[in-house]
Protein backbone atom coordinates (compact mmCIF):
# COMPACT_ATOMS: atom_id res chain seq x y z
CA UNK A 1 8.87 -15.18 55.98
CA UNK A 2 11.09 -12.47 54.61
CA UNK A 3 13.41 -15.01 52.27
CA UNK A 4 10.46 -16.79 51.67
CA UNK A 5 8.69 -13.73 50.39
CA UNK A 6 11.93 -13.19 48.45
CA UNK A 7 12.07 -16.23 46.38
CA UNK A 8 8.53 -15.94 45.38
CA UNK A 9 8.63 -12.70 43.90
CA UNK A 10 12.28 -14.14 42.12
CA UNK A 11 10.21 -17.48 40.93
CA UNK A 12 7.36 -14.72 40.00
CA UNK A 13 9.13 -12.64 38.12
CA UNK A 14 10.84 -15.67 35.84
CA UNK A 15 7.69 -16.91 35.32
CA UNK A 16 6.00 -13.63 34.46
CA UNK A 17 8.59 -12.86 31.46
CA UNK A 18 9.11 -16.87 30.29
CA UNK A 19 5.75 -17.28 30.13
CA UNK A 20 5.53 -14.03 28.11
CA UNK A 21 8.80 -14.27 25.80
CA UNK A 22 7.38 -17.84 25.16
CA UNK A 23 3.69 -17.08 23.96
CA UNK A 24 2.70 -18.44 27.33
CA UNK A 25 1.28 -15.09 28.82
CA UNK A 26 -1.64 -16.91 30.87
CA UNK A 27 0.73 -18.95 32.94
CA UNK A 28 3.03 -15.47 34.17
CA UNK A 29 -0.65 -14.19 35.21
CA UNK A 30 -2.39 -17.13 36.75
CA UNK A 31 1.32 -18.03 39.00
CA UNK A 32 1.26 -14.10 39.91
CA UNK A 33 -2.58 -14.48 41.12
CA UNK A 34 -1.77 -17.32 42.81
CA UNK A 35 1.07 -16.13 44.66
CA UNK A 36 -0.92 -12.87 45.30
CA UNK A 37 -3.64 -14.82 46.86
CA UNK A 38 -0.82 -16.75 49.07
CA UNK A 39 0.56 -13.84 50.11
CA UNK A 40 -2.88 -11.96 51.14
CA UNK A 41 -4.14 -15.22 53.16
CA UNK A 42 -0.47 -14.67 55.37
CA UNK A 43 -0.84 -10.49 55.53
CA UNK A 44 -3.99 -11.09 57.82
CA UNK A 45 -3.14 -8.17 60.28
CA UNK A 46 -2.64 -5.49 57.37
CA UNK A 47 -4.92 -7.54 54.23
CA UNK A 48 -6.73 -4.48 53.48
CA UNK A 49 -3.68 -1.93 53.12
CA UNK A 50 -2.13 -5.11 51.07
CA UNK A 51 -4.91 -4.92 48.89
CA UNK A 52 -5.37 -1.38 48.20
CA UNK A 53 -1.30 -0.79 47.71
CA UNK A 54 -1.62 -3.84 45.32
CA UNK A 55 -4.34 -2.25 43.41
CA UNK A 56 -2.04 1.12 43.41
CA UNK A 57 0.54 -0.65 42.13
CA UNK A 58 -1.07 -2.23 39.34
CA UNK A 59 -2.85 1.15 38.40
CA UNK A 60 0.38 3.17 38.22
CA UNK A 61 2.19 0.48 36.55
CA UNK A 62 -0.25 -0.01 33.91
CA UNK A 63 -0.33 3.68 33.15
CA UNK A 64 3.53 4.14 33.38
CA UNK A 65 4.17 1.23 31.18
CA UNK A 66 2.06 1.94 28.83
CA UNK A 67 3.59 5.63 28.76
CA UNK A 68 6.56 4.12 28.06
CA UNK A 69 5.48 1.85 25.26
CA UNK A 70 2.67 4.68 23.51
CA UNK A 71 6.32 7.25 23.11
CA UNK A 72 8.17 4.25 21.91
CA UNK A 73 10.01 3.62 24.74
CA UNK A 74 9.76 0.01 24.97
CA UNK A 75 8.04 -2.53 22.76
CA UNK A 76 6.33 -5.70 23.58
CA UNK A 77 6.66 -8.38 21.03
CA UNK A 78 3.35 -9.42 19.61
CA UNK A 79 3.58 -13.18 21.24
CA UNK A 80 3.85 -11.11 24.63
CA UNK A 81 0.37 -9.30 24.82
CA UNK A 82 -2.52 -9.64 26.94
CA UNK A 83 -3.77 -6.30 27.13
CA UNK A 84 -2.41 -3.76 25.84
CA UNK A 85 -0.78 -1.15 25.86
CA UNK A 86 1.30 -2.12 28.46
CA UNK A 87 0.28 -6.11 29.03
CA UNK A 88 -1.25 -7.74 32.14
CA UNK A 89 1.84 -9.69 32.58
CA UNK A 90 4.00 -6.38 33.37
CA UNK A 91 1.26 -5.17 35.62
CA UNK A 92 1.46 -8.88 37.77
CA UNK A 93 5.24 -7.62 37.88
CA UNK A 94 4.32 -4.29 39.04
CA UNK A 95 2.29 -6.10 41.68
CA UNK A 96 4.79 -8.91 42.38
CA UNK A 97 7.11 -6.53 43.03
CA UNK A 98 4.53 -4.42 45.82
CA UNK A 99 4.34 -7.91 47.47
CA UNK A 100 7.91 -7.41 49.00
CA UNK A 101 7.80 -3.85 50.07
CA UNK A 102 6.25 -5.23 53.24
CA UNK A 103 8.44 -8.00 53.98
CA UNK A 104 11.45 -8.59 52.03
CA UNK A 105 11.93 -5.23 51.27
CA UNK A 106 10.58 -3.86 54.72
CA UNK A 107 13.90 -2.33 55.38
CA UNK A 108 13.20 0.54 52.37
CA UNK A 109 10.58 2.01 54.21
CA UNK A 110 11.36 5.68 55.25
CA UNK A 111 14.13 5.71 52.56
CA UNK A 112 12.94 6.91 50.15
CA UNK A 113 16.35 8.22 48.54
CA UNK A 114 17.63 4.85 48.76
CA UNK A 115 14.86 2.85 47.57
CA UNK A 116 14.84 5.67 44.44
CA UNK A 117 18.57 4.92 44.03
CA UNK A 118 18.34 1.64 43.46
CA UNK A 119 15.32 1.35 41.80
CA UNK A 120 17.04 3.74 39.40
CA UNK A 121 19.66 1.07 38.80
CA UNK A 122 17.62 -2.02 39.36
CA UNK A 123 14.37 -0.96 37.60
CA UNK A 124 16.16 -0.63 34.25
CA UNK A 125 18.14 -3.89 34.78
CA UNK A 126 15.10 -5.99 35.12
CA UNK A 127 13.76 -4.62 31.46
CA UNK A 128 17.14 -5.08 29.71
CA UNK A 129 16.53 -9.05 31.39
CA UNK A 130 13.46 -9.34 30.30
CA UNK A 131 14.82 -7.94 26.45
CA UNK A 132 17.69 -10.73 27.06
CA UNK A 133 14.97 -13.08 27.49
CA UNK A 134 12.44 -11.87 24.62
CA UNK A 135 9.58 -10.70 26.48
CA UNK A 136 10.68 -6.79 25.52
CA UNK A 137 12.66 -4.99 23.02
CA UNK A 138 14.53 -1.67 24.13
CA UNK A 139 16.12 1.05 22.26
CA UNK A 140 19.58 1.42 23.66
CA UNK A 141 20.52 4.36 26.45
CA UNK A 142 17.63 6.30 26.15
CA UNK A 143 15.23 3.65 26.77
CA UNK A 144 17.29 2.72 29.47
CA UNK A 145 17.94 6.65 30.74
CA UNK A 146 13.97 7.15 31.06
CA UNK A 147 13.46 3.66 32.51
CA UNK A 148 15.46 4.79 35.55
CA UNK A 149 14.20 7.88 35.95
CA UNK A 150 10.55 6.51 36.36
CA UNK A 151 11.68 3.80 38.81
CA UNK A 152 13.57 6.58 40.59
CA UNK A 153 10.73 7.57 41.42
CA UNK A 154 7.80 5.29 40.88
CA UNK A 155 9.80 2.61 44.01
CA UNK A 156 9.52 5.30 46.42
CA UNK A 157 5.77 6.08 45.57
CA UNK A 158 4.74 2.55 46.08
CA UNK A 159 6.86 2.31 49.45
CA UNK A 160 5.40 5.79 50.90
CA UNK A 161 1.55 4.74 49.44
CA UNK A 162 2.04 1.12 51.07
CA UNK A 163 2.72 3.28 54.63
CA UNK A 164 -0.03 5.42 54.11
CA UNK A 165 -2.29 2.26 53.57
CA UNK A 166 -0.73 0.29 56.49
CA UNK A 167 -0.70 3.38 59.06
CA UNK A 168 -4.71 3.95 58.07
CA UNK A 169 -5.15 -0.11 58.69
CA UNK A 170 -3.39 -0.63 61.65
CA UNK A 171 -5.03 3.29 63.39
CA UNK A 172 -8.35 2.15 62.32
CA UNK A 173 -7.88 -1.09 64.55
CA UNK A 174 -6.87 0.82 67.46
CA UNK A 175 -9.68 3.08 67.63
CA UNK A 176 -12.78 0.87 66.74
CA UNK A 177 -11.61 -1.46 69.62
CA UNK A 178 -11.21 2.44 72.26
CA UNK A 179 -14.79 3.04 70.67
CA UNK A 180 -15.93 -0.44 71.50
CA UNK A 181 -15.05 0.03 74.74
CA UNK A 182 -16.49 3.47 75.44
CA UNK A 183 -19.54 2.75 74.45
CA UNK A 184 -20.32 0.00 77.11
């Protein structure tokens, strides 16, 4: 389940910024829904803390992005939007990407330093591929500099919010089952 869960959110992301770099946008957004929908149907024991740390990540990444692109961080080429101003196809990758914190990327949770670390290093190497690609246009170092330092710390928020969700999910089904049970 866990390579599986990898190579979806690798196929996801490709799609997301070809579909986007090519005019395409609706393609990026409907795969992403349709993979978020697979995913959701196989998360049946923690579906609800899936969907609210989805809808987190979405928010946050919609708001950061488009912090990034109203201070002229980043740019989106005209043939990329849908939505705006950060477009819906960067917030599927926002939520693409909270689809593996549970599974492939399971082994980040609780480390948090870590998962900040690389997201530092990854974070700003998935926008310079999407610029390489032509969904995005940076603006040298600096973009780059205050890419990482958001993803140094935006990873480690949507790992710690996903446990918050999951921990509430999973206590909830212990107790309504003890409070079943008492009240017979």
């Amino acid at each position: 389940m866990k390579i599986t869960n990898f190579i979806l959110f690798q196929l996801a992301w490709f799609v997301a910024i070809l579909s986007a770099a090519k005019g395409i946008v609706y393609v990026g957004v409907l795969y992403t829904v349709i993979w978020m929908v697979l995913h959701l149907l196989l998360m049946t024991e923690t579906r609800n803390a899936e969907i609210k740390s989805l809808l987190f990540a979405a928010f946050i990444g919609y708001m950061l992005d488009s912090i990034l692109v109203v201070t002229g961080v980043i740019i989106f080429p005209e043939h990329t939007a849908l939505g705006g101003p950060s477009p819906l196809w960067m917030v599927c990758l926002w939520v693409n990407l909270t689809m593996t914190i549970n599974l492939s990327l399971s082994w980040l949770k609780g480390r948090y330093v870590l998962a900040g670390a690389m997201a530092a290093i990854a974070g700003p190497l998935a926008y310079v591929g999407g610029e390489k690609l032509g969904a995005i246009t940076l603006f040298g170092n600096i973009s780059m500099l205050i890419i990482s330092i958001m993803w140094c710390f935006a990873m480690p928020l949507l790992i710690w919010v996903s446990e918050i969700f999951t921990r509430q999910q999973l206590f909830q089904k212990q107790i309504i089952p003890l409070r079943m049970r008492k009240n017979k």
